[in-house]
PDB file of N, CA and C in Angstrom:
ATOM      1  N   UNK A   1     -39.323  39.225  34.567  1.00  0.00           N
ATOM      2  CA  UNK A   1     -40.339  39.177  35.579  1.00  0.00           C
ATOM      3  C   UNK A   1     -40.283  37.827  36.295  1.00  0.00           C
ATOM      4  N   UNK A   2     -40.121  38.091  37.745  1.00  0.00           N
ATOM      5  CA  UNK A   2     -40.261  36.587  38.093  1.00  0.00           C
ATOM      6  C   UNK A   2     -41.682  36.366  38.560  1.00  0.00           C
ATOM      7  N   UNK A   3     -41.969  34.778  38.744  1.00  0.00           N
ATOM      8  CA  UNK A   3     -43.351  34.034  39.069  1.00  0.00           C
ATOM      9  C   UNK A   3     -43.018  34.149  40.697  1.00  0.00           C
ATOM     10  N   UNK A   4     -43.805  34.241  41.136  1.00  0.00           N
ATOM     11  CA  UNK A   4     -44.399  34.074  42.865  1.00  0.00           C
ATOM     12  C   UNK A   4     -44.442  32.151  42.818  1.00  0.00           C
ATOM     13  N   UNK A   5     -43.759  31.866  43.424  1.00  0.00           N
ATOM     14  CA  UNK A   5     -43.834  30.280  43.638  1.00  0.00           C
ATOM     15  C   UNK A   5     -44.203  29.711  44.824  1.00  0.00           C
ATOM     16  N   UNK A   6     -44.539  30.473  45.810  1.00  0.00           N
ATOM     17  CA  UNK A   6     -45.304  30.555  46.878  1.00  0.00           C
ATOM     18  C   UNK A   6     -46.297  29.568  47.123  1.00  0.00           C
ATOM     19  N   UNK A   7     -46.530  28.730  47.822  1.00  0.00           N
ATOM     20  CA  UNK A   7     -47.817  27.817  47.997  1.00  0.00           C
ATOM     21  C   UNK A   7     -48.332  27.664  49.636  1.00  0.00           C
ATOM     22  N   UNK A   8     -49.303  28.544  49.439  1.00  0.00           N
ATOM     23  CA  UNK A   8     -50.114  28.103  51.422  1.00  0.00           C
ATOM     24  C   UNK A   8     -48.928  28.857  51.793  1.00  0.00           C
ATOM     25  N   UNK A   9     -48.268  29.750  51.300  1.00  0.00           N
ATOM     26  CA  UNK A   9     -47.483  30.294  52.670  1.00  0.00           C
ATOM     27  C   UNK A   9     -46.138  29.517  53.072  1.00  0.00           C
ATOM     28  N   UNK A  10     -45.917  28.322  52.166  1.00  0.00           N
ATOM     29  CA  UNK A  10     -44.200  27.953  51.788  1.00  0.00           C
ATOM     30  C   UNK A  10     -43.962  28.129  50.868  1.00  0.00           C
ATOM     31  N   UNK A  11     -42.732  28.033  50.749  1.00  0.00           N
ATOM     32  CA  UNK A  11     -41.878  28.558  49.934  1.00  0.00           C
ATOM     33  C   UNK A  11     -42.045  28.213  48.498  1.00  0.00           C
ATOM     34  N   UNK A  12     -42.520  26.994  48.313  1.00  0.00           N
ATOM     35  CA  UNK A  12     -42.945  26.029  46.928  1.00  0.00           C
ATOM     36  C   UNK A  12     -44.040  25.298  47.187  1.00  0.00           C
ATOM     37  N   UNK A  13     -44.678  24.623  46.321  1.00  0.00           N
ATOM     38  CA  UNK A  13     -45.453  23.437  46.359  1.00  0.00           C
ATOM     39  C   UNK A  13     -44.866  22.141  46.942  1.00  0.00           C
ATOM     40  N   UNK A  14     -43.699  21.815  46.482  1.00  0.00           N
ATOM     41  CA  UNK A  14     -43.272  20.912  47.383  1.00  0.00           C
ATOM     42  C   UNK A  14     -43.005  20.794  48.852  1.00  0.00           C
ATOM     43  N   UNK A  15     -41.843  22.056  49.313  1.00  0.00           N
ATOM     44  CA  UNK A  15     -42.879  22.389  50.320  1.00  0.00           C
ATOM     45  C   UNK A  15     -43.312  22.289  51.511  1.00  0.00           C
ATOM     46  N   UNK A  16     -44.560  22.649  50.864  1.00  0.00           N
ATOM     47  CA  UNK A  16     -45.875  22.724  51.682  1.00  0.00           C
ATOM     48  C   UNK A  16     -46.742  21.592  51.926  1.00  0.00           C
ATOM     49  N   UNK A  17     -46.772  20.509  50.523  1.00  0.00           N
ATOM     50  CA  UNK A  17     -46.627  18.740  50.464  1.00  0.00           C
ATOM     51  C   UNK A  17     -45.921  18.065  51.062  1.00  0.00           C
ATOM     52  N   UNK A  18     -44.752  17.880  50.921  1.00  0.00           N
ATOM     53  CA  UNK A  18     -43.655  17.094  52.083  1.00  0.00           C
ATOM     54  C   UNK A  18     -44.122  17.322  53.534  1.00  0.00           C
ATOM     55  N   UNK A  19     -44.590  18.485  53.561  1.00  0.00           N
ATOM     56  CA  UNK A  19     -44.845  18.783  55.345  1.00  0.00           C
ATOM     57  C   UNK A  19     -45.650  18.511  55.488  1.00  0.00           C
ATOM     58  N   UNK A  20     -47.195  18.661  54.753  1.00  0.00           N
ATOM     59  CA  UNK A  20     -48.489  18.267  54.853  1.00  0.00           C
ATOM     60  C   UNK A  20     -48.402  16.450  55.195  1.00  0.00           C
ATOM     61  N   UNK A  21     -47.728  16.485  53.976  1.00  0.00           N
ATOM     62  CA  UNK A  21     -47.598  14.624  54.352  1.00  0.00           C
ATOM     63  C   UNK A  21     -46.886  13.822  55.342  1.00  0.00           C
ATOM     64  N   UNK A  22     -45.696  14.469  55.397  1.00  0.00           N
ATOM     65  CA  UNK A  22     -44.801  14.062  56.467  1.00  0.00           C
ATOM     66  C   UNK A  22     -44.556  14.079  57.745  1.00  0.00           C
ATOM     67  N   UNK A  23     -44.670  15.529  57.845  1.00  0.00           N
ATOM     68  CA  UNK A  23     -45.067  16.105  59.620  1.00  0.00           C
ATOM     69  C   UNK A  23     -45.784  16.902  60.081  1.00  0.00           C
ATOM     70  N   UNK A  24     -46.533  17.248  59.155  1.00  0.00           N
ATOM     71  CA  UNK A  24     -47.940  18.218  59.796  1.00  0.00           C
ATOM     72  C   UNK A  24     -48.231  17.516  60.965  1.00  0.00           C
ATOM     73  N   UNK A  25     -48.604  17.942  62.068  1.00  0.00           N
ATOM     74  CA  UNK A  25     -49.279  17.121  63.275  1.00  0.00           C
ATOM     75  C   UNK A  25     -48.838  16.316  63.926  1.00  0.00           C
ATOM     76  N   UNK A  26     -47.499  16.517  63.418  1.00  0.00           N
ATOM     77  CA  UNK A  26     -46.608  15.789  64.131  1.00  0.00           C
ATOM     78  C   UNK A  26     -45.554  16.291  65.186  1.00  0.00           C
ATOM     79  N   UNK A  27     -45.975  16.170  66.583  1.00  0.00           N
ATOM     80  CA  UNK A  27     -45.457  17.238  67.316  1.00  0.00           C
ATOM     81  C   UNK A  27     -44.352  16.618  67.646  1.00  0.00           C
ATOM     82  N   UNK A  28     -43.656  15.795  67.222  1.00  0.00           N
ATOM     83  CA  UNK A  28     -41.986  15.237  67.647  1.00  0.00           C
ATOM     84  C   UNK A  28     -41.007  15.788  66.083  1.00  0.00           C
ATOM     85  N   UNK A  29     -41.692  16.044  65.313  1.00  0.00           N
ATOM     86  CA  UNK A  29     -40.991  16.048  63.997  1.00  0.00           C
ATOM     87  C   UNK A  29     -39.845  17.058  63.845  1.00  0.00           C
ATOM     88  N   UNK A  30     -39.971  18.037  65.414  1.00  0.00           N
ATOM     89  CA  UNK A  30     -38.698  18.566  65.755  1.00  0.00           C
ATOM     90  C   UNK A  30     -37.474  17.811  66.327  1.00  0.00           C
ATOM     91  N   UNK A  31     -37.767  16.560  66.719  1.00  0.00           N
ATOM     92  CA  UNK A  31     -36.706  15.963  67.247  1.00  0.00           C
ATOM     93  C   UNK A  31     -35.947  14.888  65.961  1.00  0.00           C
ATOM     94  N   UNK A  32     -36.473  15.618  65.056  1.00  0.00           N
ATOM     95  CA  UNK A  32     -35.097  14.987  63.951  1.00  0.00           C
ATOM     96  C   UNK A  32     -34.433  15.643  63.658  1.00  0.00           C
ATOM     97  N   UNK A  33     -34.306  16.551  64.062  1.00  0.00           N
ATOM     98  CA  UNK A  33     -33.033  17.684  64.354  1.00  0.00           C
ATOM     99  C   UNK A  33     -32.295  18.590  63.700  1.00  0.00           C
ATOM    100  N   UNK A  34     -32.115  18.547  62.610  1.00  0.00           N
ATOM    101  CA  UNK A  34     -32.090  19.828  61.192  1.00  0.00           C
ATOM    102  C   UNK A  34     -32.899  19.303  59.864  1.00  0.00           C
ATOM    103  N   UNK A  35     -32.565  19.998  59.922  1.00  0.00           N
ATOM    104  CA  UNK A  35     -33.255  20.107  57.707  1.00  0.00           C
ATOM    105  C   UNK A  35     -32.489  18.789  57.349  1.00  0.00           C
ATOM    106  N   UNK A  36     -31.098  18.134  57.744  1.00  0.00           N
ATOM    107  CA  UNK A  36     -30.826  17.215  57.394  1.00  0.00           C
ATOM    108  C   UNK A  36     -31.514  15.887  57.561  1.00  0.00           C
ATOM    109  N   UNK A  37     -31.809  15.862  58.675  1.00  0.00           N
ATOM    110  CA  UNK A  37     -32.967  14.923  59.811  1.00  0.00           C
ATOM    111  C   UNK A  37     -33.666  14.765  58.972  1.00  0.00           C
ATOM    112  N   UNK A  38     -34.550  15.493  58.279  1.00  0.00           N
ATOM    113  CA  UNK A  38     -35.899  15.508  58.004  1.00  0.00           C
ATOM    114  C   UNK A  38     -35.418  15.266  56.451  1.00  0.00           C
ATOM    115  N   UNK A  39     -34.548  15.726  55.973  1.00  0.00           N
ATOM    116  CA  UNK A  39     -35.054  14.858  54.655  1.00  0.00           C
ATOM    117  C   UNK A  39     -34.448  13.060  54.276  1.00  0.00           C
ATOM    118  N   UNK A  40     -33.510  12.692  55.454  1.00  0.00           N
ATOM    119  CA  UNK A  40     -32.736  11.668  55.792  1.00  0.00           C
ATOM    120  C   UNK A  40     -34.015  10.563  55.835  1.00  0.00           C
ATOM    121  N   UNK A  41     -34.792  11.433  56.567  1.00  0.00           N
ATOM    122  CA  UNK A  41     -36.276  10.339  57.015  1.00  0.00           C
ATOM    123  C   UNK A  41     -37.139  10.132  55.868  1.00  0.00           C
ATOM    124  N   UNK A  42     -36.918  11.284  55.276  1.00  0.00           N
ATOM    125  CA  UNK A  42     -38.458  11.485  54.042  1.00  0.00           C
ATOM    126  C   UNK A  42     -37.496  10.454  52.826  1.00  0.00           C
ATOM    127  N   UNK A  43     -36.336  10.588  52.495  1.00  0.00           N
ATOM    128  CA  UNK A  43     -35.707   9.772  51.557  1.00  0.00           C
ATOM    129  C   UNK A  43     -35.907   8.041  52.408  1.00  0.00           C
ATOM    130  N   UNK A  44     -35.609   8.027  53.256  1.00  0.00           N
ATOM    131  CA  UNK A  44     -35.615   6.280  54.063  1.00  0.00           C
ATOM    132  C   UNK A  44     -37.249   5.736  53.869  1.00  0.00           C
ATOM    133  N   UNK A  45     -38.253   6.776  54.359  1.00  0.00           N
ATOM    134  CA  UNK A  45     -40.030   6.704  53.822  1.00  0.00           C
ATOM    135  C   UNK A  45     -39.781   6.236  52.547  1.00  0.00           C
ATOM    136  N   UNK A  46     -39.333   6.730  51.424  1.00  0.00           N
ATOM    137  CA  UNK A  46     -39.460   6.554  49.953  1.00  0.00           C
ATOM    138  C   UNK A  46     -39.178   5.550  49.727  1.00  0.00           C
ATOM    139  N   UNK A  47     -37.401   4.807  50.280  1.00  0.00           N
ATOM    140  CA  UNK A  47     -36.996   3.945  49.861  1.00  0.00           C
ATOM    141  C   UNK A  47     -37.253   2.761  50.778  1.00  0.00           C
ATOM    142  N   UNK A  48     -38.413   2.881  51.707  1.00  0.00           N
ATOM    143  CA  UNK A  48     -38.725   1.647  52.441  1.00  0.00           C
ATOM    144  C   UNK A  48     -40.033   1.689  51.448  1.00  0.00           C
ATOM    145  N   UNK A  49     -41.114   2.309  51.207  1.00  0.00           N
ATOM    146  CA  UNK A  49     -42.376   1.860  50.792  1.00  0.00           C
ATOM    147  C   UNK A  49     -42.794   1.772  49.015  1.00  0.00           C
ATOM    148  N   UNK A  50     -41.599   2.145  48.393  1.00  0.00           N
ATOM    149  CA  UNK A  50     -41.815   1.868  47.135  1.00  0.00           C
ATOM    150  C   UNK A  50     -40.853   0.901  46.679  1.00  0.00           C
ATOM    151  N   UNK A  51     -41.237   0.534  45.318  1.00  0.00           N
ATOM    152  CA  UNK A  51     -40.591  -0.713  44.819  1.00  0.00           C
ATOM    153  C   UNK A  51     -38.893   0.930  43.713  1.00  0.00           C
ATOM    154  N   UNK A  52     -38.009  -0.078  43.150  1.00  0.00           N
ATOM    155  CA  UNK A  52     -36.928   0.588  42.368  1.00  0.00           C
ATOM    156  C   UNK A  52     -37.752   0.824  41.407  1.00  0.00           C
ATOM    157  N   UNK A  53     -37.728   1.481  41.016  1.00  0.00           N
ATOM    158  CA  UNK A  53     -38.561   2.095  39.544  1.00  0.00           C
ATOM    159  C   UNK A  53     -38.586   3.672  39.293  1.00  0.00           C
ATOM    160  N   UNK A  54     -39.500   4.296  37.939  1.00  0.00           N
ATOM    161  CA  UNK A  54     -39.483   5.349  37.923  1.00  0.00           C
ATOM    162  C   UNK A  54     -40.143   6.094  38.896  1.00  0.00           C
ATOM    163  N   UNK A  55     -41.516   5.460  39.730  1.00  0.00           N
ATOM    164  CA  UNK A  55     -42.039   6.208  40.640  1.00  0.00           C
ATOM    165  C   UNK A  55     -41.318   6.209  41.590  1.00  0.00           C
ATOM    166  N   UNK A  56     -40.302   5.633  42.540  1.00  0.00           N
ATOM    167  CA  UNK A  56     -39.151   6.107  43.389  1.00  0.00           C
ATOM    168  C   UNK A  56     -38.650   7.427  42.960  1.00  0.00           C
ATOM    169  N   UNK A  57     -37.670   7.577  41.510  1.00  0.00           N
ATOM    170  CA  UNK A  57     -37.259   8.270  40.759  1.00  0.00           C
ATOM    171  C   UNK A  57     -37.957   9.438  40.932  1.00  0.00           C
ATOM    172  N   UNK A  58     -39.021   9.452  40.437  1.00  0.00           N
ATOM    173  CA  UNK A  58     -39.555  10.871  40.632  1.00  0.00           C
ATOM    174  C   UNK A  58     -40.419  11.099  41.954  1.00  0.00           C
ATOM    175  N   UNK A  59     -40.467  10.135  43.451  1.00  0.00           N
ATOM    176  CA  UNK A  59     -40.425  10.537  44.243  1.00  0.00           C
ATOM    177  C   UNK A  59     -39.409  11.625  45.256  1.00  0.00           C
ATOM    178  N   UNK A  60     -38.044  11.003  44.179  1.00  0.00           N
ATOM    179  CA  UNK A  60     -36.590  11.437  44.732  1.00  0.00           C
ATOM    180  C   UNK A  60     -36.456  12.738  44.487  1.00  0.00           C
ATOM    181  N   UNK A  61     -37.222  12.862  42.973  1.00  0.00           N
ATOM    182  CA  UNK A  61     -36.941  14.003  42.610  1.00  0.00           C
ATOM    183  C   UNK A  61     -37.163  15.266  43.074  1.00  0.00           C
ATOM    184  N   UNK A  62     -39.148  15.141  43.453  1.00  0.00           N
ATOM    185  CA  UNK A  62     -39.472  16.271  43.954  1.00  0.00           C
ATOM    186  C   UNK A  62     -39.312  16.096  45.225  1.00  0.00           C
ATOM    187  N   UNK A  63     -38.320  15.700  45.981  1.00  0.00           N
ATOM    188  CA  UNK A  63     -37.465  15.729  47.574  1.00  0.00           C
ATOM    189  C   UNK A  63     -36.749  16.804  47.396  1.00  0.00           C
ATOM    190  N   UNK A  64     -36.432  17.026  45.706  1.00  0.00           N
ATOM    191  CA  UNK A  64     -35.083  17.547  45.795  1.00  0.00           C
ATOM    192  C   UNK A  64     -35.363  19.091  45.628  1.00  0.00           C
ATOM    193  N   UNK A  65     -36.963  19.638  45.110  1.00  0.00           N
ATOM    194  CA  UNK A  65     -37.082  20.950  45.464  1.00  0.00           C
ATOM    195  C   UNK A  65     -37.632  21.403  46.589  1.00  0.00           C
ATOM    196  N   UNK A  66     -37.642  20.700  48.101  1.00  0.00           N
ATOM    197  CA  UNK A  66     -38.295  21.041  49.311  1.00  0.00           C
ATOM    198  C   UNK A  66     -37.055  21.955  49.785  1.00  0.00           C
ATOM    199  N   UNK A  67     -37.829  23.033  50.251  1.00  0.00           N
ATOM    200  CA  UNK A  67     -36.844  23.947  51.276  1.00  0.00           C
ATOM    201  C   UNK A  67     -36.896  23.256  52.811  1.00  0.00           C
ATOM    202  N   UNK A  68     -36.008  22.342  52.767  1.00  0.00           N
ATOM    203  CA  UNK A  68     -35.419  21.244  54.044  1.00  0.00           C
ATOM    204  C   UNK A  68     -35.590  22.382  55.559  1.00  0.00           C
ATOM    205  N   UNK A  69     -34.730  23.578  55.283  1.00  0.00           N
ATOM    206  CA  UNK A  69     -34.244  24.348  56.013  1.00  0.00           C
ATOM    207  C   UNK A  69     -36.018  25.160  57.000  1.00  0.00           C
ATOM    208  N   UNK A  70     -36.558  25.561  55.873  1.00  0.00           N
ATOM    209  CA  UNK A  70     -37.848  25.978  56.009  1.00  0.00           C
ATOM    210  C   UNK A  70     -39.095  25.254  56.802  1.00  0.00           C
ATOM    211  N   UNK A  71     -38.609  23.569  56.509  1.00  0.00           N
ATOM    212  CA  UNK A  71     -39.676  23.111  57.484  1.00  0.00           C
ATOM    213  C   UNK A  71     -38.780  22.888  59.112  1.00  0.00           C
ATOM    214  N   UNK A  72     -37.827  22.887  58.917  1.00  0.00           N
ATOM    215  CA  UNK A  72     -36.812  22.411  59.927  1.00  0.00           C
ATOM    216  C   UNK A  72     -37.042  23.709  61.269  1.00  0.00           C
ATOM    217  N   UNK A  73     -37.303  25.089  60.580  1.00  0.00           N
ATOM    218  CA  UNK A  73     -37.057  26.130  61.691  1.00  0.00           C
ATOM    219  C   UNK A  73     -38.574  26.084  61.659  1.00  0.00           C
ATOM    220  N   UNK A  74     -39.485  25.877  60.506  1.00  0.00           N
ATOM    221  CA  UNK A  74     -41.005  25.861  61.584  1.00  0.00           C
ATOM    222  C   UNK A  74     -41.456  24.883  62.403  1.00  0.00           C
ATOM    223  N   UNK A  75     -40.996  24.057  62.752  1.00  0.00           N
ATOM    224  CA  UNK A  75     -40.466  23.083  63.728  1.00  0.00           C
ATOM    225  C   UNK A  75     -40.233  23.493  65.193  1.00  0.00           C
ATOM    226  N   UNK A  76     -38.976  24.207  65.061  1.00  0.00           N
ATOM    227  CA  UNK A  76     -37.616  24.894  65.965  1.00  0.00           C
ATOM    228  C   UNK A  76     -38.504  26.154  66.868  1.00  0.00           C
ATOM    229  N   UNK A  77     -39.439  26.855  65.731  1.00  0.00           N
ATOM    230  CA  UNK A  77     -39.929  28.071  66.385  1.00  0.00           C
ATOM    231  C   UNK A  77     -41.377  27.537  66.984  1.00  0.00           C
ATOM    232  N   UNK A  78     -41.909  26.401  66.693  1.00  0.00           N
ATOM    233  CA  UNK A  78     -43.017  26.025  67.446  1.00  0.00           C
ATOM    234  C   UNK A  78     -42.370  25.420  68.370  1.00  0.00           C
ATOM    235  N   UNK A  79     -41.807  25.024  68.633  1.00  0.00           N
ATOM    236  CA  UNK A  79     -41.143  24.126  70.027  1.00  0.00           C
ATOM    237  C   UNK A  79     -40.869  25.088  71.329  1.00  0.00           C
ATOM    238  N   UNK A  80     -40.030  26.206  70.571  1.00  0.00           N
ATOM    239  CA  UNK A  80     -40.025  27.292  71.472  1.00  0.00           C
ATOM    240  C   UNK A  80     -41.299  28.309  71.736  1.00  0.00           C
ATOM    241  N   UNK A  81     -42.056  28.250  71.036  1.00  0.00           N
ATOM    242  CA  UNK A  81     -42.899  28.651  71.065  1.00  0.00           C
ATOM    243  C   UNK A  81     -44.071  28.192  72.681  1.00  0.00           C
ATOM    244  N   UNK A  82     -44.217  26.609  72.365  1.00  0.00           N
ATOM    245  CA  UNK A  82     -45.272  25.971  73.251  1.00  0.00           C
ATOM    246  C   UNK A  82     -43.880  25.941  74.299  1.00  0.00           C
ATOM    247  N   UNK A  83     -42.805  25.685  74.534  1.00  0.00           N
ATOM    248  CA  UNK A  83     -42.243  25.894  75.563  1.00  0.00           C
ATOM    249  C   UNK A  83     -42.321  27.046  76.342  1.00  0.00           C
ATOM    250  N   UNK A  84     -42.449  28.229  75.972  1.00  0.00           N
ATOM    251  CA  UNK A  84     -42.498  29.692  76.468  1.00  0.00           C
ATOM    252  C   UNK A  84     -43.713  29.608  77.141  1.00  0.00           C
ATOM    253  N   UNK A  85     -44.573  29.380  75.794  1.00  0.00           N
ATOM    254  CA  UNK A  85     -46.241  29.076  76.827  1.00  0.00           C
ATOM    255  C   UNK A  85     -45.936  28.381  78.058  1.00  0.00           C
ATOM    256  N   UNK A  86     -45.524  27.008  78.234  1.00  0.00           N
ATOM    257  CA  UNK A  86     -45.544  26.072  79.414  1.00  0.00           C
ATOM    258  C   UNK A  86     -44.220  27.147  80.551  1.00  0.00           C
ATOM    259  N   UNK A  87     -43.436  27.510  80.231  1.00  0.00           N
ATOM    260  CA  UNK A  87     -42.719  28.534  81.128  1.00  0.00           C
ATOM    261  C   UNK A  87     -43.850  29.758  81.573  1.00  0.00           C
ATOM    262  N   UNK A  88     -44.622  30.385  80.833  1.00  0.00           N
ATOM    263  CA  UNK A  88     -46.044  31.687  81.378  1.00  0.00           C
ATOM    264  C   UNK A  88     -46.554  31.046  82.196  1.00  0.00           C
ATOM    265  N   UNK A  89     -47.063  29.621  81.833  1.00  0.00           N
ATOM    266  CA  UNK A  89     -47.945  28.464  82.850  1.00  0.00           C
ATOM    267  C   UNK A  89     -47.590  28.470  84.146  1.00  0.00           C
ATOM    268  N   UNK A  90     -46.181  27.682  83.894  1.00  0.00           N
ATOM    269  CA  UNK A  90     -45.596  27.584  85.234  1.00  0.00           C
ATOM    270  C   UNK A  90     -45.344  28.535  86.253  1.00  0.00           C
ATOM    271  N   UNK A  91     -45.072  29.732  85.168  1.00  0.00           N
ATOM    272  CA  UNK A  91     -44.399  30.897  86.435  1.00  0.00           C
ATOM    273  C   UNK A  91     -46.237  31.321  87.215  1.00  0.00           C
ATOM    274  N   UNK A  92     -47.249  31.317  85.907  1.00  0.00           N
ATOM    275  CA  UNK A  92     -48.467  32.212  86.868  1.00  0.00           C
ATOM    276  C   UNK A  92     -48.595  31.231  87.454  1.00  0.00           C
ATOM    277  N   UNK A  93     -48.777  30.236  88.009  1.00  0.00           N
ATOM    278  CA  UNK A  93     -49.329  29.177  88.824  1.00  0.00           C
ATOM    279  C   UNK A  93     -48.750  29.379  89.949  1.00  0.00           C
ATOM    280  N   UNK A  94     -47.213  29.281  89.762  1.00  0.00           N
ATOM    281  CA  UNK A  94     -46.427  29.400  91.111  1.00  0.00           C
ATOM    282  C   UNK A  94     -46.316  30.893  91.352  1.00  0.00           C
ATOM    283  N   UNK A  95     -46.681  31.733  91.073  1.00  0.00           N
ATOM    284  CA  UNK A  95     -46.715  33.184  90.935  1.00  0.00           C
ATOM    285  C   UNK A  95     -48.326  33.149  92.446  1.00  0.00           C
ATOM    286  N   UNK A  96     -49.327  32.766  91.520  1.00  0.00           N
ATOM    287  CA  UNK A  96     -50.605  32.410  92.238  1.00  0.00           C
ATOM    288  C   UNK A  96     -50.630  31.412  93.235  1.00  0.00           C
ATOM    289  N   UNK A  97     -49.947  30.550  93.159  1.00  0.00           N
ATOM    290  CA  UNK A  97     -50.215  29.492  94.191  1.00  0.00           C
ATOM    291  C   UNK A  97     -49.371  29.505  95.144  1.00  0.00           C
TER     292      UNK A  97
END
């Protein structure tokens, strides 16, 4: 039998944390550009604001169960998303005006 590991609707607890913390609300956090981007940044965060020790260590660690890929395309599909909107905008305006 497997466990549902599901959290808020990502994929894991981690996650859904990394994003909460990292780029929730952050409407550029698409312009780091894949799943690679984004965990390139979240590892450079770690290793600029903590000291070498075990809490680095097991900051590193749970980096290492985030689905990278997962926050990367909910990113990708909101971008296109509010772009489409601002393309409806533009066309009814100049449609109307």
């Amino acid at each position: 039998m497997k466990t549902d590991t599901t959290y808020n609707g990502w994929t894991n607890y981690e996650t859904w944390r990394v994003n909460l913390e990292l780029f929730n609300g952050d409407d550029e956090a698409w312009r780091l550009g894949s799943s690679d981007g984004m965990k390139e940044f979240a590892e450079e965060l770690i290793e600029q604001s903590t000291d070498e020790g075990i809490g680095r260590d097991y900051a590193m660690a749970f980096l290492q169960n985030v689905d990278w890929q997962e926050i990367a395309e909910h990113y990708q599909q909101e971008e296109e998303e509010e772009e489409s909107i601002l393309e409806q905008h533009a066309y009814t305006h100049n449609y109307n005006g």
